[in-house]
C-alpha atoms as a PDB file:
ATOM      1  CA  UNK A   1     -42.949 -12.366 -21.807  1.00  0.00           C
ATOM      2  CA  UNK A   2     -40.908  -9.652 -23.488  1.00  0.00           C
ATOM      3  CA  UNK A   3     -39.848  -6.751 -21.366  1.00  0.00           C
ATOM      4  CA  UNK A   4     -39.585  -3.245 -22.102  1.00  0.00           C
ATOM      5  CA  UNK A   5     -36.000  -2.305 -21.273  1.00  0.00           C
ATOM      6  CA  UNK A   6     -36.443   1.259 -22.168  1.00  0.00           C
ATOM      7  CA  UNK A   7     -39.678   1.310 -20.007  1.00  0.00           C
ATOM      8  CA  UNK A   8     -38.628   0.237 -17.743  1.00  0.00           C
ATOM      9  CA  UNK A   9     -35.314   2.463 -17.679  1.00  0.00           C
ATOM     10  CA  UNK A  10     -37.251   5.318 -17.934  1.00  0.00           C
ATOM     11  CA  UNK A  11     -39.682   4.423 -15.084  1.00  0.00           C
ATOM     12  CA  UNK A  12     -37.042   3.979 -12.419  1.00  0.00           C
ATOM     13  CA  UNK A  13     -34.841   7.540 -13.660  1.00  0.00           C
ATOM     14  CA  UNK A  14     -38.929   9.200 -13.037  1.00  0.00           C
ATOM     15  CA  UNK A  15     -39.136   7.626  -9.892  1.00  0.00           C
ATOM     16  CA  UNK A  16     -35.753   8.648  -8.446  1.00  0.00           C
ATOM     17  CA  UNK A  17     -35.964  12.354  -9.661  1.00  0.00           C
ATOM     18  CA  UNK A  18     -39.218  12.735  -8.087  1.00  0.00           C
ATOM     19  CA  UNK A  19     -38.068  11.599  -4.961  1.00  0.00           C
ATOM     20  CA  UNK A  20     -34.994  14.296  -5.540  1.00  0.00           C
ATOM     21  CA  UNK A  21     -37.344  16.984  -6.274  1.00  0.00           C
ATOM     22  CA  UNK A  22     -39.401  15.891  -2.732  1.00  0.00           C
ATOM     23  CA  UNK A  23     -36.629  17.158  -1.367  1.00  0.00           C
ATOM     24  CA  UNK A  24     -36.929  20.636  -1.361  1.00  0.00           C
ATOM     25  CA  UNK A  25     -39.750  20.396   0.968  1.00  0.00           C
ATOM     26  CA  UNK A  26     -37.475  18.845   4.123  1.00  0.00           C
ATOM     27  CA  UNK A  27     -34.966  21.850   3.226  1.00  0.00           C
ATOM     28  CA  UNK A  28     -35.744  23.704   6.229  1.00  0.00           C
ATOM     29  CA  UNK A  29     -34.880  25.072   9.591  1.00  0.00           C
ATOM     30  CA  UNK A  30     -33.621  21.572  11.032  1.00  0.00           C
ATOM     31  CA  UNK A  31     -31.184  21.272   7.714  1.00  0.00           C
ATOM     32  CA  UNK A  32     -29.736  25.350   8.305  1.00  0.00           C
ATOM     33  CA  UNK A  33     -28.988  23.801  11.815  1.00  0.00           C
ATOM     34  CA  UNK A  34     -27.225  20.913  10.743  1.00  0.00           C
ATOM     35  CA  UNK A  35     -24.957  22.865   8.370  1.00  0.00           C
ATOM     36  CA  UNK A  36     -24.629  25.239  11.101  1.00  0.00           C
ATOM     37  CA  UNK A  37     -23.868  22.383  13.524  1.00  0.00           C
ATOM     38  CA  UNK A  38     -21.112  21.278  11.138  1.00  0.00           C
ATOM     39  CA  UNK A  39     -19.566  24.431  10.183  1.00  0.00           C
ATOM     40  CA  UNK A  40     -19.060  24.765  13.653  1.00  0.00           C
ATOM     41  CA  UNK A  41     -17.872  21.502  14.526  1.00  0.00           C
ATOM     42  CA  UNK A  42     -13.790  21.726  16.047  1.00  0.00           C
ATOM     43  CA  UNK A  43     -13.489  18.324  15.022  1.00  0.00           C
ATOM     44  CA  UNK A  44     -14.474  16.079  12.417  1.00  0.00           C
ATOM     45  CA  UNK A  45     -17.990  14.821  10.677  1.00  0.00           C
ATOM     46  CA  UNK A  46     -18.157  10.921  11.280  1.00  0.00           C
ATOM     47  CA  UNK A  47     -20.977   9.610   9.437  1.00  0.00           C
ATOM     48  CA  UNK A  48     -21.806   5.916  10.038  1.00  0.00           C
ATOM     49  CA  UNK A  49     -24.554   3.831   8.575  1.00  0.00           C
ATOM     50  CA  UNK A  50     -25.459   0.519   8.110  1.00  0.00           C
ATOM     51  CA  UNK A  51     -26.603  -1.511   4.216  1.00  0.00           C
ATOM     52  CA  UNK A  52     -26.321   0.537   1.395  1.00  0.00           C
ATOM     53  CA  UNK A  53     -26.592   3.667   4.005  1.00  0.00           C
ATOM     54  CA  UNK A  54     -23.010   2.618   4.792  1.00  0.00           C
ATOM     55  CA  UNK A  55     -22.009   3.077   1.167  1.00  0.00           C
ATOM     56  CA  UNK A  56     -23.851   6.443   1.122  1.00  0.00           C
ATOM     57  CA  UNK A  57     -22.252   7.496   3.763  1.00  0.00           C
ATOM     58  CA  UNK A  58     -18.870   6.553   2.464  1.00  0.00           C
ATOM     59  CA  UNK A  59     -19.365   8.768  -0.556  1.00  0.00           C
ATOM     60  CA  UNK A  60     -20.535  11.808   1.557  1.00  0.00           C
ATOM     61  CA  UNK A  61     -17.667  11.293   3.749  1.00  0.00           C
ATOM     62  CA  UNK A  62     -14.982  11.257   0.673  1.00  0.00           C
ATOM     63  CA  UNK A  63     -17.424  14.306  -0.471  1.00  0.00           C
ATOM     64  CA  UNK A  64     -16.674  16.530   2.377  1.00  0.00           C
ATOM     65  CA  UNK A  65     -12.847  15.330   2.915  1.00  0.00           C
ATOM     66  CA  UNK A  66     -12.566  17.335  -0.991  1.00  0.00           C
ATOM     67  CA  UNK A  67     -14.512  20.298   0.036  1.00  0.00           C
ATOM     68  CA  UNK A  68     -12.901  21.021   3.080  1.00  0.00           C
ATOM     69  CA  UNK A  69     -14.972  19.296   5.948  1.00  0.00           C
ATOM     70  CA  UNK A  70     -12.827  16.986   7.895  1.00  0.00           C
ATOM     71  CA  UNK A  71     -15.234  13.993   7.988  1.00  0.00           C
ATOM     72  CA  UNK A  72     -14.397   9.730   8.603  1.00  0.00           C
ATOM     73  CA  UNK A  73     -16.663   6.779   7.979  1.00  0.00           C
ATOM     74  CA  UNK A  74     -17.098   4.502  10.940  1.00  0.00           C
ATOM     75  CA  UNK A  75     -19.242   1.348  10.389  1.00  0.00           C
ATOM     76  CA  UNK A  76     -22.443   0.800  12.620  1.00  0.00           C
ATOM     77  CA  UNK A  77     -21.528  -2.661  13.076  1.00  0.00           C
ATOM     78  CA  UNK A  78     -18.442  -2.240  13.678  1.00  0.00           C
ATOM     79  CA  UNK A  79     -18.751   0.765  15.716  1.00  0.00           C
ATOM     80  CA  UNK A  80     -20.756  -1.305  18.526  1.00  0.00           C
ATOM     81  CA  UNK A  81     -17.363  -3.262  18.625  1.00  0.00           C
ATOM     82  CA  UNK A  82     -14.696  -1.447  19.325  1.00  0.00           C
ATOM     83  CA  UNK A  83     -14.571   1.089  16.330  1.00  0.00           C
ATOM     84  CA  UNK A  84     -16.672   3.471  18.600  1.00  0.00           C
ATOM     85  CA  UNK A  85     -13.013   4.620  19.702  1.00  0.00           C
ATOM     86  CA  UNK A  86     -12.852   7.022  17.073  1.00  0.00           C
ATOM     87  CA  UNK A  87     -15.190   9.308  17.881  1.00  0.00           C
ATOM     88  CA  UNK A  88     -13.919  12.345  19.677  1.00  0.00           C
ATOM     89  CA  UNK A  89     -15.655  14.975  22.083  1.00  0.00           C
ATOM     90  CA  UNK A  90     -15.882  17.551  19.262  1.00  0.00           C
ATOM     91  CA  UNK A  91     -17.287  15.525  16.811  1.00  0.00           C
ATOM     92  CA  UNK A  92     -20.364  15.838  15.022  1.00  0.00           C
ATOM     93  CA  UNK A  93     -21.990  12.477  14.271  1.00  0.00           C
ATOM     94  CA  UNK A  94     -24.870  11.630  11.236  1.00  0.00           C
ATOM     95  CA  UNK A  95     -25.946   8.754  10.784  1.00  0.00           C
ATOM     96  CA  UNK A  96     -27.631   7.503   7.840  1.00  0.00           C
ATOM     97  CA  UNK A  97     -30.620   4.984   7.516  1.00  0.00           C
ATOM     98  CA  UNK A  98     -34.053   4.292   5.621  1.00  0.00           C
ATOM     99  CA  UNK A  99     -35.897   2.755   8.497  1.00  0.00           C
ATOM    100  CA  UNK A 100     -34.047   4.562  11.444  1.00  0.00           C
ATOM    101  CA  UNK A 101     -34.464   1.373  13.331  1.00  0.00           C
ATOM    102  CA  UNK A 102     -32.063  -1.309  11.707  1.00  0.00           C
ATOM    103  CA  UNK A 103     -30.836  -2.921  15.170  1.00  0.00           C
ATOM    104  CA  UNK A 104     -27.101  -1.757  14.732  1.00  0.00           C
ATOM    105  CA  UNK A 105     -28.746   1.566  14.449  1.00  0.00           C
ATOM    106  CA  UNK A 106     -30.887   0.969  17.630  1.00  0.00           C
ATOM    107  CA  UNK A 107     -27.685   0.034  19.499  1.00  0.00           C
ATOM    108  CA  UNK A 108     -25.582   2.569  18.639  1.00  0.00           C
ATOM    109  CA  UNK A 109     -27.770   6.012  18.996  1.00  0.00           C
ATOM    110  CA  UNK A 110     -27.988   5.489  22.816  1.00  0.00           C
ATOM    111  CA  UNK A 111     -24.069   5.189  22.820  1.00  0.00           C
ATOM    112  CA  UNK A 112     -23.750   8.416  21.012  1.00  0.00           C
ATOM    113  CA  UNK A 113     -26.055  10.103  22.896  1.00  0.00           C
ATOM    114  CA  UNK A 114     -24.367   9.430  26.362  1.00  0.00           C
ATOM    115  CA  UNK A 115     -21.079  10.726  24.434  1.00  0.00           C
ATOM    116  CA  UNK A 116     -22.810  13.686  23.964  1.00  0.00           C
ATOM    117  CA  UNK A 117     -21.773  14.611  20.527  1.00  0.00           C
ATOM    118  CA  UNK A 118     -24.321  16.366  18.726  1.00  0.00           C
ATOM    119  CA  UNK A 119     -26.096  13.841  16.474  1.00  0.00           C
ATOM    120  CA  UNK A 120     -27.526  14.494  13.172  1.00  0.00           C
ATOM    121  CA  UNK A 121     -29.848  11.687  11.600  1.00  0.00           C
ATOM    122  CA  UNK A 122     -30.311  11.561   7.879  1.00  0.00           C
ATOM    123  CA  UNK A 123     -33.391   9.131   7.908  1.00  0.00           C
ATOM    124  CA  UNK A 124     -36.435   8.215   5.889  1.00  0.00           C
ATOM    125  CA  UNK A 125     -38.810   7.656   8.847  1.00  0.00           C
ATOM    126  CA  UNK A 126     -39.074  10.606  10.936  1.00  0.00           C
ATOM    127  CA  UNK A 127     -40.972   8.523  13.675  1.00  0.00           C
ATOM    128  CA  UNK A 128     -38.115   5.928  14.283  1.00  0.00           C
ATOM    129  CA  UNK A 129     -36.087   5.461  16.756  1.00  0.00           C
ATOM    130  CA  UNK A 130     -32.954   7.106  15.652  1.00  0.00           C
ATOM    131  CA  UNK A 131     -35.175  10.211  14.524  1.00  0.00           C
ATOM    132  CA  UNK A 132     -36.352  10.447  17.848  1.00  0.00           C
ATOM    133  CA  UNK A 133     -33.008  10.306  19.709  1.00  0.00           C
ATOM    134  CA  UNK A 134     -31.436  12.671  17.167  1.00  0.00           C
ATOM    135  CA  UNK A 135     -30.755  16.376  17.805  1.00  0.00           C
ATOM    136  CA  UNK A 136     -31.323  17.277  14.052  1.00  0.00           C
ATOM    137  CA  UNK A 137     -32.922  15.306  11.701  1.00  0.00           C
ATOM    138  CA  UNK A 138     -32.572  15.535   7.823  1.00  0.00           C
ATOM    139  CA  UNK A 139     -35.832  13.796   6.587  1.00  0.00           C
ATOM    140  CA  UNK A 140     -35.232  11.871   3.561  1.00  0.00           C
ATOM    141  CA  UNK A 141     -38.543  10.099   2.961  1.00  0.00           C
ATOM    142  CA  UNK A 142     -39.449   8.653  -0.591  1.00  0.00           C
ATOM    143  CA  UNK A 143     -42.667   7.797  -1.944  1.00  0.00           C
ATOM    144  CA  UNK A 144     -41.706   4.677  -3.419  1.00  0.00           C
ATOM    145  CA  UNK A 145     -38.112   2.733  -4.474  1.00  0.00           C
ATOM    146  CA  UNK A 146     -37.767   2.361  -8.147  1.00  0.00           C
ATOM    147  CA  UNK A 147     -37.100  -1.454  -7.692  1.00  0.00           C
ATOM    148  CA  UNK A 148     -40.704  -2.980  -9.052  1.00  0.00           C
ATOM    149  CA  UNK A 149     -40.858  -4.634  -5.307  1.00  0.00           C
ATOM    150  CA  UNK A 150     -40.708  -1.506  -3.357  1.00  0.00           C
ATOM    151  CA  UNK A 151     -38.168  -3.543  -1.304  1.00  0.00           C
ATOM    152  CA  UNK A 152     -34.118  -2.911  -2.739  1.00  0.00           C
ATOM    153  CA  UNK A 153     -32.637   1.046  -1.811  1.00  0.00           C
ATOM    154  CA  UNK A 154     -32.908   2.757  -4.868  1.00  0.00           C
ATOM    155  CA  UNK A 155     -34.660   6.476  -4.681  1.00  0.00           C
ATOM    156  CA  UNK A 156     -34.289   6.770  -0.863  1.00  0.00           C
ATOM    157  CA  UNK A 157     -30.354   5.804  -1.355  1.00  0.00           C
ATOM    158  CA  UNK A 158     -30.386   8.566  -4.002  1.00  0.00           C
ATOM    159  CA  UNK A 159     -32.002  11.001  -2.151  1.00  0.00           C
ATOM    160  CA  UNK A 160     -29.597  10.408   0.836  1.00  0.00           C
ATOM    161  CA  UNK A 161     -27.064  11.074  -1.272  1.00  0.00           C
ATOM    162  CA  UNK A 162     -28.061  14.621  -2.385  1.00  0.00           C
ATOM    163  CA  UNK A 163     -28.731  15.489   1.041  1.00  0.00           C
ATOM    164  CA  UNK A 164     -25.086  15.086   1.932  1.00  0.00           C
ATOM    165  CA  UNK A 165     -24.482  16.249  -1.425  1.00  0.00           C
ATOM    166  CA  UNK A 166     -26.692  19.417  -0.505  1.00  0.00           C
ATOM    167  CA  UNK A 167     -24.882  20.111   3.172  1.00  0.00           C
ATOM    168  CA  UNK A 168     -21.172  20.005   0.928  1.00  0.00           C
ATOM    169  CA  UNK A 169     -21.636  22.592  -1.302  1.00  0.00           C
ATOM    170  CA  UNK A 170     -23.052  24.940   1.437  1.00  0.00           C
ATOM    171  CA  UNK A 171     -20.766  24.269   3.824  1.00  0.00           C
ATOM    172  CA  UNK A 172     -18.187  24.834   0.865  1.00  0.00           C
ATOM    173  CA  UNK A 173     -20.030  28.142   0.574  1.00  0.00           C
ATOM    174  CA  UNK A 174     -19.771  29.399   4.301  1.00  0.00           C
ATOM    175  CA  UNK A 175     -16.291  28.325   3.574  1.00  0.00           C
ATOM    176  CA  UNK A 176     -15.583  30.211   0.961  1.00  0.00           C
ATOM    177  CA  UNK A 177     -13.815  27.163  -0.458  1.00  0.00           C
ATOM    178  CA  UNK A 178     -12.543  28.225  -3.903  1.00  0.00           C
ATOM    179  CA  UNK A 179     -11.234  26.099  -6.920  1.00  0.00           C
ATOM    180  CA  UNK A 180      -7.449  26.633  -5.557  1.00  0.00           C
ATOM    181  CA  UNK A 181      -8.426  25.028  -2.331  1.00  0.00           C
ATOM    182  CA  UNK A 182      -9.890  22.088  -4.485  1.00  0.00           C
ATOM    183  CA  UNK A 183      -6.919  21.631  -5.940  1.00  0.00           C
ATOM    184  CA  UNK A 184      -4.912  20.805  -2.659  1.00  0.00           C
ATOM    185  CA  UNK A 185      -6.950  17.783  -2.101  1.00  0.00           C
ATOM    186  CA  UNK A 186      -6.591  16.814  -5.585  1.00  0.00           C
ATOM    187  CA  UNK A 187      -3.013  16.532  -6.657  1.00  0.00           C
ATOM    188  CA  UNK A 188      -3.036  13.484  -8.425  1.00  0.00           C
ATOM    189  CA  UNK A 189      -6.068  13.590 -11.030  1.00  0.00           C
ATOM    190  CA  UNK A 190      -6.428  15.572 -13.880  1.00  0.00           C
ATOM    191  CA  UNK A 191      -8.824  17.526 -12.384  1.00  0.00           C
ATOM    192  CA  UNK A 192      -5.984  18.981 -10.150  1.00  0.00           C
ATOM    193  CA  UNK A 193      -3.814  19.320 -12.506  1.00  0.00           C
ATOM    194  CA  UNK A 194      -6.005  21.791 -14.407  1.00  0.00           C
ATOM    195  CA  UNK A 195      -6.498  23.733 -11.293  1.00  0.00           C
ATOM    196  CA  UNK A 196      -2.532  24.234 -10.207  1.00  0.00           C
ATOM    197  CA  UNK A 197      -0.406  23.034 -13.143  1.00  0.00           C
ATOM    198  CA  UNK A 198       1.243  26.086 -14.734  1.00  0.00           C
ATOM    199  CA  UNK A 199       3.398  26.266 -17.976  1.00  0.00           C
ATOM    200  CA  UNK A 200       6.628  26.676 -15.751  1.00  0.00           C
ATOM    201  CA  UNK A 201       6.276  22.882 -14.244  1.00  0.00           C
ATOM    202  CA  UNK A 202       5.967  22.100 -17.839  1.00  0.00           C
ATOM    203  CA  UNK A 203       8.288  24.202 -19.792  1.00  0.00           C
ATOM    204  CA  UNK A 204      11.405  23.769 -17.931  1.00  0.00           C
ATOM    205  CA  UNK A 205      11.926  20.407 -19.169  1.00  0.00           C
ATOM    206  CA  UNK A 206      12.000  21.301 -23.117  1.00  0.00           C
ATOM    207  CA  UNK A 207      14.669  22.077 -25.148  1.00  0.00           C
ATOM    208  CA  UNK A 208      15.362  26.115 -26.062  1.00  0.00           C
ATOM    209  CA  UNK A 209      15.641  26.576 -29.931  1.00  0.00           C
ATOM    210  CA  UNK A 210      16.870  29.397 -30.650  1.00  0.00           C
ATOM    211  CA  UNK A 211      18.392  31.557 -33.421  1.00  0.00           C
ATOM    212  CA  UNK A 212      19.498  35.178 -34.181  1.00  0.00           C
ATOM    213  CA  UNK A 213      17.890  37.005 -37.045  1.00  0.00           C
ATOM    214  CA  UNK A 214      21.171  36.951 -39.081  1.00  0.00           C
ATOM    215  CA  UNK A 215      21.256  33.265 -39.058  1.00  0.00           C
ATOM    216  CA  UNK A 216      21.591  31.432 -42.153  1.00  0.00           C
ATOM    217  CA  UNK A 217      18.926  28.623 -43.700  1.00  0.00           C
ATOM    218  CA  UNK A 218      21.229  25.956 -42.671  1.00  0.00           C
ATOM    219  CA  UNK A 219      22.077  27.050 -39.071  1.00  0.00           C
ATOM    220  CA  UNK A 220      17.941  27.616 -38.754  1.00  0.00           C
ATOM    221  CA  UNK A 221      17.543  23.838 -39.855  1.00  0.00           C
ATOM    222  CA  UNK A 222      20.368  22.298 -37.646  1.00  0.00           C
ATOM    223  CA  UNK A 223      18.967  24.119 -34.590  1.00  0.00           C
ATOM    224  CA  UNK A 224      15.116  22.897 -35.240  1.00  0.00           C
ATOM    225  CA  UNK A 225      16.548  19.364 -36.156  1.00  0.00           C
ATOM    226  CA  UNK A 226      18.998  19.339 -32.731  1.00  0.00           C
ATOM    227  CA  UNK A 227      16.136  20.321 -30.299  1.00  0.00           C
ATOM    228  CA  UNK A 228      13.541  18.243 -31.899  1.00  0.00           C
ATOM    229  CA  UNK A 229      10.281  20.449 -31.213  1.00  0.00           C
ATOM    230  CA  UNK A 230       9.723  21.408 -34.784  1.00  0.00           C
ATOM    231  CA  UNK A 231      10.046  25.402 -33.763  1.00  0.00           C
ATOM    232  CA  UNK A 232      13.096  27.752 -33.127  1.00  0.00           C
ATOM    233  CA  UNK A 233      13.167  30.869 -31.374  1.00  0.00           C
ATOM    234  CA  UNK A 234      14.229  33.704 -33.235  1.00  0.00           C
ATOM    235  CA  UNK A 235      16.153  36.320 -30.700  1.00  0.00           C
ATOM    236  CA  UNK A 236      17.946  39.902 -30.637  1.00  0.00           C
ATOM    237  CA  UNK A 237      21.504  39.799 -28.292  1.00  0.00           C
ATOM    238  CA  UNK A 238      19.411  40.307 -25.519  1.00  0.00           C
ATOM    239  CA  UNK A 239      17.586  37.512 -25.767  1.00  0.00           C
ATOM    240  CA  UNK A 240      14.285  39.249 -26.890  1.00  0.00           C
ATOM    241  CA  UNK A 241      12.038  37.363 -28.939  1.00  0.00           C
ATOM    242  CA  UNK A 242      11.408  38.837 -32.140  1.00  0.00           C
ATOM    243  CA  UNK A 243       9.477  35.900 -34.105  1.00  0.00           C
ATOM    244  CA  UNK A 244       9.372  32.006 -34.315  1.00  0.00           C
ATOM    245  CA  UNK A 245       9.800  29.448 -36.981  1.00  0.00           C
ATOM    246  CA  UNK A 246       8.297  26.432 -37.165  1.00  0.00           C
ATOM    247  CA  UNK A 247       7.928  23.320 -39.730  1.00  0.00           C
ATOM    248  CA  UNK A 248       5.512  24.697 -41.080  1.00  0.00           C
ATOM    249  CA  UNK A 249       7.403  28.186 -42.167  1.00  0.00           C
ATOM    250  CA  UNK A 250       9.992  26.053 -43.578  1.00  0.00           C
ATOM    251  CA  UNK A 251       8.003  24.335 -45.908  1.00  0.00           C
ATOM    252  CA  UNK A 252       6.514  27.253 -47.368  1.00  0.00           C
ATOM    253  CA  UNK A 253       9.570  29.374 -47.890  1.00  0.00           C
ATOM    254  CA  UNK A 254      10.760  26.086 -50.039  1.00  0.00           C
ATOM    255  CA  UNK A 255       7.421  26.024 -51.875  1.00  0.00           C
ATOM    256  CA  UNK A 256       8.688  29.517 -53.257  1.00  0.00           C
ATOM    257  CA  UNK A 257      11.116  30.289 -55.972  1.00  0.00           C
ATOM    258  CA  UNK A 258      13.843  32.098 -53.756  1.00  0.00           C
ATOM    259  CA  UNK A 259      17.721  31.546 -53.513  1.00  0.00           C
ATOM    260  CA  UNK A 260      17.903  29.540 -50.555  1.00  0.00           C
ATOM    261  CA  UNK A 261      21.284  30.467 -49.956  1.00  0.00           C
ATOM    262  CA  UNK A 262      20.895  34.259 -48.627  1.00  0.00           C
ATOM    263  CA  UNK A 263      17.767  33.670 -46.688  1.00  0.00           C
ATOM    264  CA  UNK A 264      18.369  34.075 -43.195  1.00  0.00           C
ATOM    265  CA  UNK A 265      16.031  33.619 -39.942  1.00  0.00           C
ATOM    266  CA  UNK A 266      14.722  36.967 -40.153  1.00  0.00           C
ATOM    267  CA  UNK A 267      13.616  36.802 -43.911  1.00  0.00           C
ATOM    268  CA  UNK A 268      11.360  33.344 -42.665  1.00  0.00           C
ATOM    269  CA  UNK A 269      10.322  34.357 -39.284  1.00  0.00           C
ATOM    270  CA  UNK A 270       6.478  34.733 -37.841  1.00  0.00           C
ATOM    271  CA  UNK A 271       6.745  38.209 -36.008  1.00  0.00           C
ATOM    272  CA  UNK A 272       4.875  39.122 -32.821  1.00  0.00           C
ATOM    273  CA  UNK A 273       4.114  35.325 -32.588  1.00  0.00           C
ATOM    274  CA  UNK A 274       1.643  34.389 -30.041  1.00  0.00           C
ATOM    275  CA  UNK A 275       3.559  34.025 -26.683  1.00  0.00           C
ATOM    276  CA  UNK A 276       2.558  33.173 -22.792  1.00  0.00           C
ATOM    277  CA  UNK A 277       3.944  33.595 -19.526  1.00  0.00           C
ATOM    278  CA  UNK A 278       5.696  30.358 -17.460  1.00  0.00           C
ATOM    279  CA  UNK A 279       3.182  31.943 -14.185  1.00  0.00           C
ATOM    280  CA  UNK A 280       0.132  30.669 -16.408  1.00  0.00           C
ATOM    281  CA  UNK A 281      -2.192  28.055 -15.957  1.00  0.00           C
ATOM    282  CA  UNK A 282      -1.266  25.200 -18.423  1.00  0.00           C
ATOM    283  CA  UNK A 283      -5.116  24.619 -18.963  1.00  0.00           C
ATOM    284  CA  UNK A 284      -4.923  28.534 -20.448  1.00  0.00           C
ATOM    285  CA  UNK A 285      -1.684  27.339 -22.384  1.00  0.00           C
ATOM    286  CA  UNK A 286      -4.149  24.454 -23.903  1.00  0.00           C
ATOM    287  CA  UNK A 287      -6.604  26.816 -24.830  1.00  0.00           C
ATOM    288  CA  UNK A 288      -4.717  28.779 -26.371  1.00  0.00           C
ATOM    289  CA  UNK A 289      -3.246  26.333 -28.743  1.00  0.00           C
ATOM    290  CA  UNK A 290      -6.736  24.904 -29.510  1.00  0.00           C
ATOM    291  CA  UNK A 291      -7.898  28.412 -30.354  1.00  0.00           C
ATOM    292  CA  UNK A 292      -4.848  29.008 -32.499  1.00  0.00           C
ATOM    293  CA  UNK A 293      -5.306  25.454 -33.897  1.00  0.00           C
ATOM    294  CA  UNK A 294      -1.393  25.296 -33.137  1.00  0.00           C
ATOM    295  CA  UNK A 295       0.574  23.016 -31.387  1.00  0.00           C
ATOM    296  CA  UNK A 296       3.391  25.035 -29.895  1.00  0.00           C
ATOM    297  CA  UNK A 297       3.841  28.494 -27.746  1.00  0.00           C
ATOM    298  CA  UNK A 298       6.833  30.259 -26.820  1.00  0.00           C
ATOM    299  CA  UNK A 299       7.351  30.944 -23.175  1.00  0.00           C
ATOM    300  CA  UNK A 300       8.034  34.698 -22.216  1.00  0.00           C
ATOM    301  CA  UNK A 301       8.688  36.675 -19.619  1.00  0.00           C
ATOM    302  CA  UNK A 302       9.347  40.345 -19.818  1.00  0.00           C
ATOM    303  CA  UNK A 303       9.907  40.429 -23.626  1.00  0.00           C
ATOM    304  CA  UNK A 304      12.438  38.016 -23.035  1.00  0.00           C
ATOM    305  CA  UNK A 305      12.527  34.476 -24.741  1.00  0.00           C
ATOM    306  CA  UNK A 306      12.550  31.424 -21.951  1.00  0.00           C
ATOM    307  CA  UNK A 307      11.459  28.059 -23.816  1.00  0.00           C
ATOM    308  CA  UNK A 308       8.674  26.284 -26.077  1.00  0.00           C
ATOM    309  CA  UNK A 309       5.488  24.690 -24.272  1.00  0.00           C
ATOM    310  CA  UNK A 310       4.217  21.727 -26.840  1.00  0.00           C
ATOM    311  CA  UNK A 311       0.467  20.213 -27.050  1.00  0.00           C
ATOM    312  CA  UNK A 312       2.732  17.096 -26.154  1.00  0.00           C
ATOM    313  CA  UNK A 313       3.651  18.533 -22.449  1.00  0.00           C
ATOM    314  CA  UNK A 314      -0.344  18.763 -22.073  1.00  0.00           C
ATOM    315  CA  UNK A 315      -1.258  15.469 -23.155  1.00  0.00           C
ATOM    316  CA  UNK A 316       1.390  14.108 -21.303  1.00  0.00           C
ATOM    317  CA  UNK A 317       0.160  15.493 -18.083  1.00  0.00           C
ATOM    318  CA  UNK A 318      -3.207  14.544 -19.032  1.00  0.00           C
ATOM    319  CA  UNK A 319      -5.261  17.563 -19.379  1.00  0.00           C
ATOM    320  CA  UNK A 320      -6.083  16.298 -23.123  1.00  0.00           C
END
């Protein structure tokens, strides 16, 4: 029998997005308490599930820990021996399940309970047994999975997940949490990097062309060829930058019929060139040259030349 791939594609993305959009209705006074709850909370958020609730919970756990909500995973299996350690007197506690009555789940609520945490279910049955022991309960009922047997965690995973995705970005809200914050907790990716990376980390490490007006063809050419980033400052004695050459200039000045021999810097030069300042993003610096459809910017700072920033610094970093 030949199956319809695209059908059937299409079937399950319908299925899961209505049981997103069912959401809305379980957005209500229990879920302002449980952002309340957290937002409050002098310790962390652990979230513990069991399944594929485990893995759901892992994700809104890493989800907070970026947006500024201390949070840790503990496993529900693994909680009921010995891993139950970890929770503190200040913590908030959600746990995550379809059923609500999974028997690690049934085990550990009680245990919580007598710890007297506050304890936040995020649960598909709002009649189970963890729903019923919980002080707040997030209901995340679906309709139907998408899997044909109504059986595997498919929509009722997803909508799990944009419950906890819904409680991060308001608690990033009451938090004011703003991209610079973001950036803290994400040093390492390119993401980051866009957010804190300014031309002066980049800059720094270039070579500084430069040339005085007066300078001749030749002494223009050695300098370009020495520092090997295809552009040369052109300075006054105090070190103000009053144009740039690049390749580019070079080649047309020798497409013209000129004596070669008495032109200097200044006859060649771009003036007023397009400039930035090393305290600038390096995303703005990569802008800037996309804009321009150029691949280098001189680096100033109070009229005064400081280096060259090159599209290669950018890539490098990998913010291209």
């Amino acid at each position: 029998m030949a199956i319809d791939i695209k059908k059937i594609a299409l079937n399950t993305i319908r299925l899961e997005a209505q049981s997103i959009a069912g959401l809305s209705a379980f957005i209500n006074a229990d879920f302002e308490k449980a952002v309340a709850a957290i937002a409050g909370c002098k310790g962390r958020v652990v979230i513990s599930g069991i399944g594929k609730s485990a893995v759901i919970a892992q994700k809104i756990v890493a989800t907070f820990n970026s947006t500024g909500t201390p949070s840790i995973f503990m496993h529900a299996a693994d909680a009921i021996h010995g891993d139950l350690g970890m929770v503190q007197e200040q913590d908030v506690v959600i746990i995550i399940s379809k059923s609500g009555e999974s028997p690690e789940i049934k085990v550990l609520v009680p245990l919580i309970r007598n710890f007297g945490n506050i304890l936040i279910s995020i649960v598909g049955t709002v009649e189970s047994s963890l729903a019923k022991l919980s002080d707040i309960i997030l209901n995340t009922t679906v309709e139907q999975e998408a899997c044909p047997n109504n059986l595997a965690p498919t929509s009722s995973t997803t909508a799990q997940l944009v419950m906890g995705d819904a409680l991060a970005v308001c608690l990033m809200e009451l938090h004011g949490f703003q991209s610079d914050d973001f950036a803290k907790f994400h040093p390492g990716g390119s993401l980051g990097k866009k957010l804190y990376l300014r031309v002066h980390d980049l800059f720094v490490n270039n070579e500084k062309p430069k040339v005085v007006a007066g300078d001749s063809l030749k002494e223009v050419i050695v300098e370009m060829t020495q520092k090997r980033l295809g552009i040369t400052a052109v300075v006054d004695t105090a070190n103000h930058l009053l144009g740039i050459i690049t390749d580019g200039d070079l080649r047309r000045m020798l497409e013209k019929s000129v004596q070669i021999d008495k032109i200097t810097a200044g006859d060649i030069m771009t003036k007023n060139p397009i400039t930035i300042g090393p305290d600038e993003m390096a995303v703005d610096a990569l802008d800037l040259l996309r804009k321009k459809e150029i691949t280098q910017l001189a680096v100033t700072e109070n009229g005064k030349y400081a280096g060259i920033i090159h599209l290669h610094d950018l890539i490098r970093e990998g913010l291209l």
